[in-house]
N, C-alpha and C. Protein backbone atom coordinates (compact mmCIF):
# COMPACT_ATOMS: atom_id res chain seq x y z
N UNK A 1 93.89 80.23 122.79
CA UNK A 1 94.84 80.65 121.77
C UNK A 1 95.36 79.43 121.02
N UNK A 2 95.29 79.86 119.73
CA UNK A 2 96.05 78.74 118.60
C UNK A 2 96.93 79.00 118.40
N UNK A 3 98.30 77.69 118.12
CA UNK A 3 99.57 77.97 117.99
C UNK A 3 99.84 77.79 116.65
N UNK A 4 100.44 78.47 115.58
CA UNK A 4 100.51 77.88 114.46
C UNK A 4 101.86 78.15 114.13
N UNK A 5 102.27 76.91 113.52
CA UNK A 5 104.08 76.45 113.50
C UNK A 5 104.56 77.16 112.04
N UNK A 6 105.67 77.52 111.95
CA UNK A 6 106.10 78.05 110.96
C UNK A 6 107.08 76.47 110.48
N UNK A 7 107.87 77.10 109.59
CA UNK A 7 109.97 76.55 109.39
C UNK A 7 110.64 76.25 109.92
N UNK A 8 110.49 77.23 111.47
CA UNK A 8 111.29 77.40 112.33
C UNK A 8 110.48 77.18 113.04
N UNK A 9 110.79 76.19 114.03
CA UNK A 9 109.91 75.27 115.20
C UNK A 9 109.54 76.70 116.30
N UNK A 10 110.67 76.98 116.62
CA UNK A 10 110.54 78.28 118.17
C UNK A 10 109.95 79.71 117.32
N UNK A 11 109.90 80.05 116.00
CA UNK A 11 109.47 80.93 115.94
C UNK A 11 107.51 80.31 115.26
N UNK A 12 106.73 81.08 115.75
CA UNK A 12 105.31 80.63 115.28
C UNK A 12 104.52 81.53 115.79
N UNK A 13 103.29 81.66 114.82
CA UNK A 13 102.05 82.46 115.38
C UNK A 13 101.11 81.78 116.36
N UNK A 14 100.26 83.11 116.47
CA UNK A 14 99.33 82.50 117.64
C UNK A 14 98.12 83.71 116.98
N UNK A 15 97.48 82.57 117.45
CA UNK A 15 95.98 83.10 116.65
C UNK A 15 94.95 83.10 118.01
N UNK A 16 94.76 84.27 118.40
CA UNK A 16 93.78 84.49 119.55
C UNK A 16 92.00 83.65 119.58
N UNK A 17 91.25 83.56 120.61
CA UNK A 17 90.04 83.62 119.96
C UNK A 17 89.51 84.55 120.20
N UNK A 18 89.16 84.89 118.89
CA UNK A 18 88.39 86.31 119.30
C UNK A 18 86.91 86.18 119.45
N UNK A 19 86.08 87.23 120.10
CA UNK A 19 85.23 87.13 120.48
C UNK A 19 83.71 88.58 119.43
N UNK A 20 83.18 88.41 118.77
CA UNK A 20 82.71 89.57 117.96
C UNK A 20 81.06 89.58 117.84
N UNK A 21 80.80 90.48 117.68
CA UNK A 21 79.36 90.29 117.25
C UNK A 21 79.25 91.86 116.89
N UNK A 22 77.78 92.20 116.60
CA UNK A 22 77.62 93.76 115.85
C UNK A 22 77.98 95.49 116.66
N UNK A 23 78.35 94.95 117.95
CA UNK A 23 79.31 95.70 118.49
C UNK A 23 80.62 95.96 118.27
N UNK A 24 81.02 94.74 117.84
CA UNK A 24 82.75 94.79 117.60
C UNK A 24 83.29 93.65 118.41
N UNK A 25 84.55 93.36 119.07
CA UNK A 25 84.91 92.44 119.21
C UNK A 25 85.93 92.45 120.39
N UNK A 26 86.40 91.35 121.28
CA UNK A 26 87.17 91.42 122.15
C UNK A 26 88.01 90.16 121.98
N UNK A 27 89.09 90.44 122.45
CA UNK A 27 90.42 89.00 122.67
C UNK A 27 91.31 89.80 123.64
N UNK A 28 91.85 88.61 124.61
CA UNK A 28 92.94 88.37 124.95
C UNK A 28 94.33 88.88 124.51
N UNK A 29 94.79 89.85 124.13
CA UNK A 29 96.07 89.54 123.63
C UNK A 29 97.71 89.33 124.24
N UNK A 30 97.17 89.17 125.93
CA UNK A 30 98.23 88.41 126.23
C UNK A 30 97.83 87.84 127.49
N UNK A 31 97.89 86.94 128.26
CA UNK A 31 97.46 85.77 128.94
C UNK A 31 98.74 84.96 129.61
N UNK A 32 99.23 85.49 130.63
CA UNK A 32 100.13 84.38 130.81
C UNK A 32 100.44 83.22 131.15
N UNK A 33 99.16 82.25 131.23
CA UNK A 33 99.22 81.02 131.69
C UNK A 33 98.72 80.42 130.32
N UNK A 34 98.11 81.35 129.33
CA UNK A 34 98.53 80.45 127.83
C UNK A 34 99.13 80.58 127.39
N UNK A 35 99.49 81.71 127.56
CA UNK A 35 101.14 81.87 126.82
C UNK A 35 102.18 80.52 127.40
N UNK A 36 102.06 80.46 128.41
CA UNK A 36 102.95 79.37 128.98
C UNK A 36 102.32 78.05 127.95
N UNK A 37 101.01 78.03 128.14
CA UNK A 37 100.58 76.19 127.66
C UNK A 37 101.36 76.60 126.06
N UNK A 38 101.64 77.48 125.48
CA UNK A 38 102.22 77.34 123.77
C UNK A 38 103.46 77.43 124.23
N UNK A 39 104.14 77.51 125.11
CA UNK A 39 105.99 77.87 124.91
C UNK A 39 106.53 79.05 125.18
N UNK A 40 105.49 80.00 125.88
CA UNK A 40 106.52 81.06 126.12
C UNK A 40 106.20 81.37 127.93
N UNK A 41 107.50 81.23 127.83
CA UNK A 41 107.64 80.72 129.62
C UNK A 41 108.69 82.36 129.71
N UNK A 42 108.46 83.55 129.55
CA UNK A 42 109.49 84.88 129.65
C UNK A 42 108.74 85.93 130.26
N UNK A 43 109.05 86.49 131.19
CA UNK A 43 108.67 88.00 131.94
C UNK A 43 108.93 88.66 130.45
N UNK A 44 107.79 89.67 130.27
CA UNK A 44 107.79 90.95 129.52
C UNK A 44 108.17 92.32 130.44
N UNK A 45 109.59 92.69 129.99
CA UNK A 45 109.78 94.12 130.90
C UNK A 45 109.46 95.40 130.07
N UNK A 46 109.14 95.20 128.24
CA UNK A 46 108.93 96.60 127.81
C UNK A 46 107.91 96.12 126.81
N UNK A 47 107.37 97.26 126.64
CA UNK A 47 106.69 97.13 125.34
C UNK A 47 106.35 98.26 124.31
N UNK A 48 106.18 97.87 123.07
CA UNK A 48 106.66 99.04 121.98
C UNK A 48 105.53 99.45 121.06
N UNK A 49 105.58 100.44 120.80
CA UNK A 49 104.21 101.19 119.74
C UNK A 49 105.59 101.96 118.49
N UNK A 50 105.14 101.20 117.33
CA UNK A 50 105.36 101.83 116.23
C UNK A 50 104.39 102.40 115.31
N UNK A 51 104.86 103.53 114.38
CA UNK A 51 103.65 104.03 113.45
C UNK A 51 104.73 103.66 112.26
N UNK A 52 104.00 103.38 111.04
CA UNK A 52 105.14 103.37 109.87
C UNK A 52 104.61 103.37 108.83
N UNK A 53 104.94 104.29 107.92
CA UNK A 53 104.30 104.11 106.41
C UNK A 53 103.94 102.88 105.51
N UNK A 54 103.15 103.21 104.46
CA UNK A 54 103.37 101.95 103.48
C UNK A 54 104.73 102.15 102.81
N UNK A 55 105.42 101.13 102.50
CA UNK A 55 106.55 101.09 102.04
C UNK A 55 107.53 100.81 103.06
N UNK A 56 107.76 101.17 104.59
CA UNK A 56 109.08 101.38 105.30
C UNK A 56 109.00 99.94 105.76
N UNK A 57 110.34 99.68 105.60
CA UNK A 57 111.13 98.64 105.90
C UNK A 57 111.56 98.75 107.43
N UNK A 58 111.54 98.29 108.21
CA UNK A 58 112.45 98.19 109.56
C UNK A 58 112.91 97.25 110.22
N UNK A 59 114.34 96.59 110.26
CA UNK A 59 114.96 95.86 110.39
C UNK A 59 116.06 95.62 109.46
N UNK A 60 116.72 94.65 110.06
CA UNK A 60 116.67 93.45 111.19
C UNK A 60 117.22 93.48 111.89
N UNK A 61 116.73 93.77 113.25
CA UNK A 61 117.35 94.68 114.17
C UNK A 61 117.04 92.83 115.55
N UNK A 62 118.54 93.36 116.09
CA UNK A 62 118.56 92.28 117.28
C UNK A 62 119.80 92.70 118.09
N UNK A 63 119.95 92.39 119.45
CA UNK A 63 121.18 93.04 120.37
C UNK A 63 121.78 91.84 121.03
N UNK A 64 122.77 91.39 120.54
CA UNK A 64 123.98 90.94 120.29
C UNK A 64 124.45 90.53 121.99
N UNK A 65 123.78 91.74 123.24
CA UNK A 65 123.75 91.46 124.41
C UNK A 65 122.17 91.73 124.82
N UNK A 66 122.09 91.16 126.00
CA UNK A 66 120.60 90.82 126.22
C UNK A 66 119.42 91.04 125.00
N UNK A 67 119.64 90.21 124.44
CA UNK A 67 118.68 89.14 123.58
C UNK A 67 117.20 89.30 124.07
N UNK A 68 116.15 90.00 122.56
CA UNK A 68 115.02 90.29 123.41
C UNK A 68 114.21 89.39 122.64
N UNK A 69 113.58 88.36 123.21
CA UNK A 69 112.06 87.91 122.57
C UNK A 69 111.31 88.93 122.49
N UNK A 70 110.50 88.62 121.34
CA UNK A 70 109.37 89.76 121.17
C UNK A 70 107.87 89.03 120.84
N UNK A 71 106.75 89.36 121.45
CA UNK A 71 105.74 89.05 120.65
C UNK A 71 104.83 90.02 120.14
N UNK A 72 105.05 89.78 118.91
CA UNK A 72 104.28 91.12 117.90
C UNK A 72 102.96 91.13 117.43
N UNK A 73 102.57 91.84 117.18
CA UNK A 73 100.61 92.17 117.03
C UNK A 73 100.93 93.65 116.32
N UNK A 74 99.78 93.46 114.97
CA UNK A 74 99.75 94.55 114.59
C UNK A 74 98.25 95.19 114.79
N UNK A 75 98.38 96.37 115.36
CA UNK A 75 96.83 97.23 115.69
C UNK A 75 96.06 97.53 114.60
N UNK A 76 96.99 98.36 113.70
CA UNK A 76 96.42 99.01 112.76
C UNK A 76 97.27 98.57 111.44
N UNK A 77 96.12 98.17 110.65
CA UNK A 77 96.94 98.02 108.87
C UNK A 77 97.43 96.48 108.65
N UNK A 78 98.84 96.29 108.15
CA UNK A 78 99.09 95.32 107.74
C UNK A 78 100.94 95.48 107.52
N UNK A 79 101.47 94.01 107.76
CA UNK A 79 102.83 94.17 107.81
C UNK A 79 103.24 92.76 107.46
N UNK A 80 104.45 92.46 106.62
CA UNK A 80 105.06 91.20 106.07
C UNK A 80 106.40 90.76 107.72
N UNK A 81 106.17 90.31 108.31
CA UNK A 81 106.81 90.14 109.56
C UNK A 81 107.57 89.39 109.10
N UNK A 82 109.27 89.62 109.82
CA UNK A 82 109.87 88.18 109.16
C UNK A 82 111.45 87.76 110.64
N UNK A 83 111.88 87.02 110.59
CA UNK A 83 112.35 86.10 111.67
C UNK A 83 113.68 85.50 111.31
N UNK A 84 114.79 86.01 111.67
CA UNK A 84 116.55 85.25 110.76
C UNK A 84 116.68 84.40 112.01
N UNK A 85 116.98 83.29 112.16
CA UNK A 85 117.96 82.26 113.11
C UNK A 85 119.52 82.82 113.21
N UNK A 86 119.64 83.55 114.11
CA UNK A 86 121.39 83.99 114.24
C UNK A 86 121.93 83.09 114.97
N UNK A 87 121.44 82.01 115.46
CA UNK A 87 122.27 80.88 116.65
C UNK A 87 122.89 80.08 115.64
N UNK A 88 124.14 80.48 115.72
CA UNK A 88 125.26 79.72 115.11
C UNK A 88 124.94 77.97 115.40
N UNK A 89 124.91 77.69 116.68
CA UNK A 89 124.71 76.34 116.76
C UNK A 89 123.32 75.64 116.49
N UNK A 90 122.14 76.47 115.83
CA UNK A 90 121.21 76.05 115.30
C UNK A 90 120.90 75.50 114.04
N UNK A 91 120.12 74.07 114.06
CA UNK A 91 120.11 73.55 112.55
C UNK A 91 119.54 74.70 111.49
N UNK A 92 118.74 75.63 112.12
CA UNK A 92 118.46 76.65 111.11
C UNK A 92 119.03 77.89 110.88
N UNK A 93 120.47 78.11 111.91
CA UNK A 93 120.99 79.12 111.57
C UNK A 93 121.09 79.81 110.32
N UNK A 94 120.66 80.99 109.88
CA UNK A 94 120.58 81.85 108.54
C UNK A 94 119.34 81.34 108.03
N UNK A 95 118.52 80.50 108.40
CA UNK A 95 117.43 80.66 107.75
C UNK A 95 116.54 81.88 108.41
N UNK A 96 115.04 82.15 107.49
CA UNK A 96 114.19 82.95 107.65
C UNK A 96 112.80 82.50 107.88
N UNK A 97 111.92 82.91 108.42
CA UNK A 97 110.77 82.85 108.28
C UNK A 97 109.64 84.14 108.00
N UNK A 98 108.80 84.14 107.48
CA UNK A 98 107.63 85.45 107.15
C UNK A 98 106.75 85.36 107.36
N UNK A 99 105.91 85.90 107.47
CA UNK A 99 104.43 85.81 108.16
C UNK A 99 103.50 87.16 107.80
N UNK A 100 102.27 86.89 107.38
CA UNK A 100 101.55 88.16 108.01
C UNK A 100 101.18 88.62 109.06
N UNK A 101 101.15 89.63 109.26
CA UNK A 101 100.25 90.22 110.49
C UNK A 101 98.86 91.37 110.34
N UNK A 102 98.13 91.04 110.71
CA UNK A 102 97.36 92.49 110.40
C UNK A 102 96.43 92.53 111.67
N UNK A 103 95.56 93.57 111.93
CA UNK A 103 94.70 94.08 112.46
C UNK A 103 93.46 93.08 111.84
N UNK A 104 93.43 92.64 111.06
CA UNK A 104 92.49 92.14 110.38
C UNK A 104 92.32 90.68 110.87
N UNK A 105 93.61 90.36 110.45
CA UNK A 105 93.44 88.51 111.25
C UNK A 105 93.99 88.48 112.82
N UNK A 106 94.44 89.82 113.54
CA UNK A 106 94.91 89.71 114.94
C UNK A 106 95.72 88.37 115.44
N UNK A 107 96.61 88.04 114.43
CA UNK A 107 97.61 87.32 114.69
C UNK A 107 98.71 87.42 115.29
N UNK A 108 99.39 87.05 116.52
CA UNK A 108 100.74 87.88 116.83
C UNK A 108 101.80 86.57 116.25
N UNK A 109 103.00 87.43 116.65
CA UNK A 109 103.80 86.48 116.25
C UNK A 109 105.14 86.37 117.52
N UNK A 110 105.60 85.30 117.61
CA UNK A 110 106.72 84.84 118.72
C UNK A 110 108.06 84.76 118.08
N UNK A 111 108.76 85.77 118.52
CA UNK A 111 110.02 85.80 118.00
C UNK A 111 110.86 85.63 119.13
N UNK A 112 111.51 84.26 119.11
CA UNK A 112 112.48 84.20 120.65
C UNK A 112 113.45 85.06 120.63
N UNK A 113 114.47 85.07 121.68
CA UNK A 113 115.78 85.41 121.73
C UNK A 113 116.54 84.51 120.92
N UNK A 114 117.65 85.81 120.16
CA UNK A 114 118.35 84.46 119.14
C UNK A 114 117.90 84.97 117.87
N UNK A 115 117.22 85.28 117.65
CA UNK A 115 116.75 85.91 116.15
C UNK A 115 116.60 87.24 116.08
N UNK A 116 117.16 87.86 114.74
CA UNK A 116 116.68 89.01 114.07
C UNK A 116 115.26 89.02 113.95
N UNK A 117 114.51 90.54 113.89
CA UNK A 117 113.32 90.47 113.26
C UNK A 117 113.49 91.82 112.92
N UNK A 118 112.26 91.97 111.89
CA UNK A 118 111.85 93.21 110.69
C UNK A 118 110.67 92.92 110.35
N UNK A 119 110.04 94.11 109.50
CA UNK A 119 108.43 94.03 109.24
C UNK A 119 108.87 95.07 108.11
N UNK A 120 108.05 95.01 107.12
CA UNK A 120 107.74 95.58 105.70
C UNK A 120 106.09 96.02 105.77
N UNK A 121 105.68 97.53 105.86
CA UNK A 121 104.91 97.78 105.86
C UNK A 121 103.69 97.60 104.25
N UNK A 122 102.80 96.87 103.69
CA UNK A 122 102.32 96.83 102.24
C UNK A 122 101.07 97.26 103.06
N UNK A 123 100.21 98.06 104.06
CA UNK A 123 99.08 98.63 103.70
C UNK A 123 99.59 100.32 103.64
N UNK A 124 98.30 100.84 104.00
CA UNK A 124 98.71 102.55 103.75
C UNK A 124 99.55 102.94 104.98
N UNK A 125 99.48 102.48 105.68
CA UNK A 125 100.05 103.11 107.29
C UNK A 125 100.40 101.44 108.07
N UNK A 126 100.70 101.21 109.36
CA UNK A 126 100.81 99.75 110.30
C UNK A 126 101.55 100.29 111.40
N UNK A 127 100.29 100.15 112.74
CA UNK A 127 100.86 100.27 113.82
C UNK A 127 100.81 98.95 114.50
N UNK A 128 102.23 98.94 115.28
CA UNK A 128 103.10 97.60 115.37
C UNK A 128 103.68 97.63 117.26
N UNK A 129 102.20 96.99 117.77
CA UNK A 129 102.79 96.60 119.06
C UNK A 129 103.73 95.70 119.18
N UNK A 130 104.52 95.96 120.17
CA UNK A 130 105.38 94.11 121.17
C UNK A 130 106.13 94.57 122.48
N UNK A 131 105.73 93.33 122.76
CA UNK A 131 106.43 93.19 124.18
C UNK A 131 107.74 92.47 124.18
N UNK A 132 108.82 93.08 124.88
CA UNK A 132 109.86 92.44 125.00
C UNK A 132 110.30 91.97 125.65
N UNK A 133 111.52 90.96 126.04
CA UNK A 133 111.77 89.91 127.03
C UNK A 133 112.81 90.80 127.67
N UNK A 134 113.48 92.10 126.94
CA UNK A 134 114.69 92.64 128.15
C UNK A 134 114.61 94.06 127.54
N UNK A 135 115.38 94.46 128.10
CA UNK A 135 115.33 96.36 127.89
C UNK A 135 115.98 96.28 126.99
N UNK A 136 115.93 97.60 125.65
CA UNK A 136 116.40 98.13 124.68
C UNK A 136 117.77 98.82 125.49
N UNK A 137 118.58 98.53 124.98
CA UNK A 137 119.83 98.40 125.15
C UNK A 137 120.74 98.86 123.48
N UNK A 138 120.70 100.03 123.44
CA UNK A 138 121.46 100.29 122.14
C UNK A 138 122.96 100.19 121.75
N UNK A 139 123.52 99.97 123.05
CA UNK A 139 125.40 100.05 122.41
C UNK A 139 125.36 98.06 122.28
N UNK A 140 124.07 97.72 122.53
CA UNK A 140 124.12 96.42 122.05
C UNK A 140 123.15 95.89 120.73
N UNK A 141 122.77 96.89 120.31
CA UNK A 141 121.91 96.67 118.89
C UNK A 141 122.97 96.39 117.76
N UNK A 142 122.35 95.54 116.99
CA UNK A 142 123.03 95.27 115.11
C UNK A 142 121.90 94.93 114.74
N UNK A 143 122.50 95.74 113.46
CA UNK A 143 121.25 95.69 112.26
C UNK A 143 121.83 94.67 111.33
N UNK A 144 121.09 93.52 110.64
CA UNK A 144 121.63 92.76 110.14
C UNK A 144 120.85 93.32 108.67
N UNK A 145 121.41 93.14 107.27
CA UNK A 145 121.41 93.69 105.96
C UNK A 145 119.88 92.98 105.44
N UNK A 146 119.04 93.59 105.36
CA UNK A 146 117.41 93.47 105.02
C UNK A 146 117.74 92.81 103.67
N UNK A 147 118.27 92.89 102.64
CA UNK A 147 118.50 92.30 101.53
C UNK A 147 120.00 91.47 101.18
N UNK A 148 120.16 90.96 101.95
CA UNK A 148 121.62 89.89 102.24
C UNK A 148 121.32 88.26 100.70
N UNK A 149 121.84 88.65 99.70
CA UNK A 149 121.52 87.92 99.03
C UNK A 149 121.77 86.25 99.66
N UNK A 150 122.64 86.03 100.42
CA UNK A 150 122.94 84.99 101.51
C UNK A 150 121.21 84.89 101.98
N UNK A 151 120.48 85.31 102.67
CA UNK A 151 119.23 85.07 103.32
C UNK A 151 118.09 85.03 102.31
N UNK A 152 118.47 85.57 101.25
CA UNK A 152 117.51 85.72 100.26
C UNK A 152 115.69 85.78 100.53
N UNK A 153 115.59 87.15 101.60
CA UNK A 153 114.44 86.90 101.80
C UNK A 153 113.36 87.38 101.33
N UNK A 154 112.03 86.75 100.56
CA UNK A 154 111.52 87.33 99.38
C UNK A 154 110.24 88.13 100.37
N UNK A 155 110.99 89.64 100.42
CA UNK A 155 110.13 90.81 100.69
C UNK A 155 108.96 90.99 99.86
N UNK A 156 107.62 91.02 100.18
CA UNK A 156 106.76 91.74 99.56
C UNK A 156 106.85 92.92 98.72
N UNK A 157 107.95 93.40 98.38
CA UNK A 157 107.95 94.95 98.12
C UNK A 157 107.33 95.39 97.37
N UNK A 158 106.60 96.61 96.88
CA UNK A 158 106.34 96.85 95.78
C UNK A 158 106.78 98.84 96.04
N UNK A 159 108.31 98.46 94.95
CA UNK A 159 109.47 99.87 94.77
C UNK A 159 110.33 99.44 95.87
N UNK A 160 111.14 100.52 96.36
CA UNK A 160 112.38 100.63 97.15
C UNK A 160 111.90 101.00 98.49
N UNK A 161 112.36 100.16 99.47
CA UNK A 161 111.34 100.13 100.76
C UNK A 161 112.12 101.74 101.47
N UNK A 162 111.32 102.03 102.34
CA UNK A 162 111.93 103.11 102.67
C UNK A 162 112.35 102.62 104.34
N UNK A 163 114.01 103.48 104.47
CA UNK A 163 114.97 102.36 104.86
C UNK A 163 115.36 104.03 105.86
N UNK A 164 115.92 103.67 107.45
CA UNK A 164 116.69 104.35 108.21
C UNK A 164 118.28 103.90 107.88
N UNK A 165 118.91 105.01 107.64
CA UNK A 165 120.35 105.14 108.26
C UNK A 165 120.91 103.73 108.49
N UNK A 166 120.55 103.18 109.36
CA UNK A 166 121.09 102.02 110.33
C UNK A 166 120.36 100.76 109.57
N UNK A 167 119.33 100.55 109.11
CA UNK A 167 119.25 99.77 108.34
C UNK A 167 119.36 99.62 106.88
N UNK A 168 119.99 100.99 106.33
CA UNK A 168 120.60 100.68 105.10
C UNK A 168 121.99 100.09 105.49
N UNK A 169 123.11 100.31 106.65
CA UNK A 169 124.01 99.89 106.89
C UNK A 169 124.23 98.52 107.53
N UNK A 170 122.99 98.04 107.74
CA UNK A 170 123.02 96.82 107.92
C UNK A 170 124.12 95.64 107.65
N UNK A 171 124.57 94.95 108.70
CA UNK A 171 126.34 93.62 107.74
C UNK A 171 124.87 92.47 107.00
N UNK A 172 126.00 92.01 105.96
CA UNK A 172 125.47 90.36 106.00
C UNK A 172 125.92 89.97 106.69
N UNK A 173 124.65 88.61 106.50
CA UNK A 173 125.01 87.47 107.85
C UNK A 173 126.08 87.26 108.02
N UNK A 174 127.15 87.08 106.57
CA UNK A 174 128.72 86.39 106.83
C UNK A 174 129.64 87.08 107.63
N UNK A 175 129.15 88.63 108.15
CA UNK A 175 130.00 89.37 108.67
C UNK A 175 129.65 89.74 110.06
N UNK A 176 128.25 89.74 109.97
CA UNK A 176 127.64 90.11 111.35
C UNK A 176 127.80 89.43 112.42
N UNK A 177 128.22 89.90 113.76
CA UNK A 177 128.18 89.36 114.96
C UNK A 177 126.75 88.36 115.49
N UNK A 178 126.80 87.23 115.19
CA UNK A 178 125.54 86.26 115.88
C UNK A 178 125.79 85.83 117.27
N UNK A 179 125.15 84.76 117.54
CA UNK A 179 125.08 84.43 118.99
C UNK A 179 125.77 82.91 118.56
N UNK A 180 126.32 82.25 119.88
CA UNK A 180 127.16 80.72 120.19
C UNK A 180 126.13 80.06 119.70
């Protein structure tokens, strides 16, 4: 597995090797003693299957108590992945990072504890594995505001993303509960 560095040092992809020929193809997509040689030294206790249109927005969702790393892989389609620094005492606090993901380049991505994340669906459909570092825990979820002119983060969009309840109500950063 290849590590590839973003903006943000702790958040970065990883690029499998994949293995293919006129059958089709095989990889790894999780390994825990390489996962360790790139930096991620965390027990996975859950893991998640999303389906989501082209267009839906989801995020930026992070829990405020037990803090979940995630590493994301998309199965099917394509998704604009993206990464906020909420650690107040971080040189990059409020910054962002973005990334693609697809089925196509089987890239995942490492989102520690400590950060928001969201994905913007731009193919027709994107199903969106990850594994998480702690249980979904909802009276500890916040949605932080997907368009926070403060974060200014330049979404792929093309029209008005289609948005849940909870992430149209999303705080800005200036209001939202972060981490020490």
């Amino acid at each position: 597995m290849e590590k590839i560095a973003t903006a943000i040092a702790e958040v970065f992809m990883i690029a499998p090797k994949v293995f293919g020929d006129d059958r089709g193809f095989f990889f790894e997509s999780y390994h825990r003693r390489s996962m360790a040689a790139l930096g991620i030294e965390h027990d996975f206790v859950q893991d998640n299957h999303s389906r989501s249109a082209r267009g839906v927005l989801r995020g930026l969702h992070y829990q405020i108590r037990q803090p979940q790393g995630k590493l994301v892989r998309v199965v099917a389609g394509e998704v604009f992945d993206v990464a906020v620094d909420l650690r107040r005492a971080s040189p990059t606090f409020g910054c962002w990072v973005g990334m693609t993901l697809s089925a196509a380049n089987k890239r995942m991505a490492w989102i520690p504890p400590g950060f928001a994340h969201g994905f913007y669906v731009v193919s027709e459909a994107a199903e969106v594995l990850y594994k998480a570092t702690d249980y979904y825990a909802p009276e500890h979820e916040r949605s932080l505001l997907w368009n926070d002119p403060a974060l200014n983060i330049e979404w792929p969009l093309s029209g008005e993303p289609l948005l849940s309840d909870k992430d149209r109500k999303g705080l800005p950063l200036n209001l939202a509960e972060v981490y020490a």
